[in-house]
C-alpha atoms as a PDB file:
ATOM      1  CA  UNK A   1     -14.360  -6.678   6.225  1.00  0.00           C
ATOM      2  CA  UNK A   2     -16.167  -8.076   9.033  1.00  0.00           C
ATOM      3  CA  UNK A   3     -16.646  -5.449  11.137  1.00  0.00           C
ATOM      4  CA  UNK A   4     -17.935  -3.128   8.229  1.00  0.00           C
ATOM      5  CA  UNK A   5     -20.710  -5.868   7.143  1.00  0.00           C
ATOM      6  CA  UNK A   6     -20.303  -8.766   9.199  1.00  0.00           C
ATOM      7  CA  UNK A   7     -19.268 -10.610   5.956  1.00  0.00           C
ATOM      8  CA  UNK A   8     -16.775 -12.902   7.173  1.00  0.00           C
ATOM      9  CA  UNK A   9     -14.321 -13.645   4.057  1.00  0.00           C
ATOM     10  CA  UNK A  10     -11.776 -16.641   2.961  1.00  0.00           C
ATOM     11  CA  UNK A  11      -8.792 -15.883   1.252  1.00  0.00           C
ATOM     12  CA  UNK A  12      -8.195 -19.195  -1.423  1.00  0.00           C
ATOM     13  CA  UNK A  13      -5.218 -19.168  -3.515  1.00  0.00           C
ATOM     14  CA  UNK A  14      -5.448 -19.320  -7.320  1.00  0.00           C
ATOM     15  CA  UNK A  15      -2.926 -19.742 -10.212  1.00  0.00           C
ATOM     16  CA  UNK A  16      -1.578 -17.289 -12.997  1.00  0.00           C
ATOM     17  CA  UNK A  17      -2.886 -13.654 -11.481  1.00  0.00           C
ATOM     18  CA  UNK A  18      -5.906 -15.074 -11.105  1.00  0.00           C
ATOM     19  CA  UNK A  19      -7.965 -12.562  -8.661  1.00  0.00           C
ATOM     20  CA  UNK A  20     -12.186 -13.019  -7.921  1.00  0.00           C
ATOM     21  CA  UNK A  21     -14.375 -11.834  -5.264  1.00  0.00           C
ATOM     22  CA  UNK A  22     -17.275 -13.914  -4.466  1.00  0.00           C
ATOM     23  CA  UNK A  23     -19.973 -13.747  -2.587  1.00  0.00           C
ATOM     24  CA  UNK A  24     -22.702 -16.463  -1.933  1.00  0.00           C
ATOM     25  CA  UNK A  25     -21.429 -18.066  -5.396  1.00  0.00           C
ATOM     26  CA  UNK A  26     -22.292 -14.797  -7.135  1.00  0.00           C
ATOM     27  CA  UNK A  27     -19.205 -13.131  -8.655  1.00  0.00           C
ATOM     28  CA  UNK A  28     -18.319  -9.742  -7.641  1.00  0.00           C
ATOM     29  CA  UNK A  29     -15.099  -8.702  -9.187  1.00  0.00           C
ATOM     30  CA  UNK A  30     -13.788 -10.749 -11.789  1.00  0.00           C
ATOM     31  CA  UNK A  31      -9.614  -9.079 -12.399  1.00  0.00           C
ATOM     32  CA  UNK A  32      -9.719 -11.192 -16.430  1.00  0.00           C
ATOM     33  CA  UNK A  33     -12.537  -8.810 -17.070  1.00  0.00           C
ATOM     34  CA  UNK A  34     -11.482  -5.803 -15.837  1.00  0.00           C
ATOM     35  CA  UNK A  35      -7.809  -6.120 -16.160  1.00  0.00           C
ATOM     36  CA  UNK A  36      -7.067  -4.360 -12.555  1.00  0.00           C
ATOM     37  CA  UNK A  37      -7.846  -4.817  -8.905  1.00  0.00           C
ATOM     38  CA  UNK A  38     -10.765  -3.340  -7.554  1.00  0.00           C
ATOM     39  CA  UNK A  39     -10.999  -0.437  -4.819  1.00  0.00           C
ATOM     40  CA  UNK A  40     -12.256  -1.539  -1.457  1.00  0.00           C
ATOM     41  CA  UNK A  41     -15.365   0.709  -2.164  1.00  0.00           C
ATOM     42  CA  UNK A  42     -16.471  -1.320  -5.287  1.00  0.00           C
ATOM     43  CA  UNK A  43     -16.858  -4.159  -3.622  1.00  0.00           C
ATOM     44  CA  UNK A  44     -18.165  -3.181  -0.494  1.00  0.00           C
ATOM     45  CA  UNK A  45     -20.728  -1.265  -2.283  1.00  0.00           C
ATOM     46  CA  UNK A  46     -22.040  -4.868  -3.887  1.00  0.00           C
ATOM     47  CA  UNK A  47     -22.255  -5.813  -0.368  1.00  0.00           C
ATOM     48  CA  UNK A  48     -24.136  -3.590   1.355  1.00  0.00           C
END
């Protein structure tokens, strides 16, 4: 991830499937609201 936008990430473990991608306290990807994983593309696109 880092070396395609010098985002550096942190992996934190949740509870019950939980699954959110976060960025500067903004949420990204939320997996309750979409019901699947995203694609790496869909989030790097919300990072460029």
């Amino acid at each position: 991830m880092k070396a395609k936008t010098g985002v550096s990430v942190k992996l934190t473990p949740g509870g019950r499937g939980e699954f959110s991608v976060l960025a500067d306290g903004k949420v990204l990807w939320d997996k309750s609201q979409t019901h699947r994983f995203p694609e790496h593309a869909e989030i790097l696109s919300q990072l460029a």
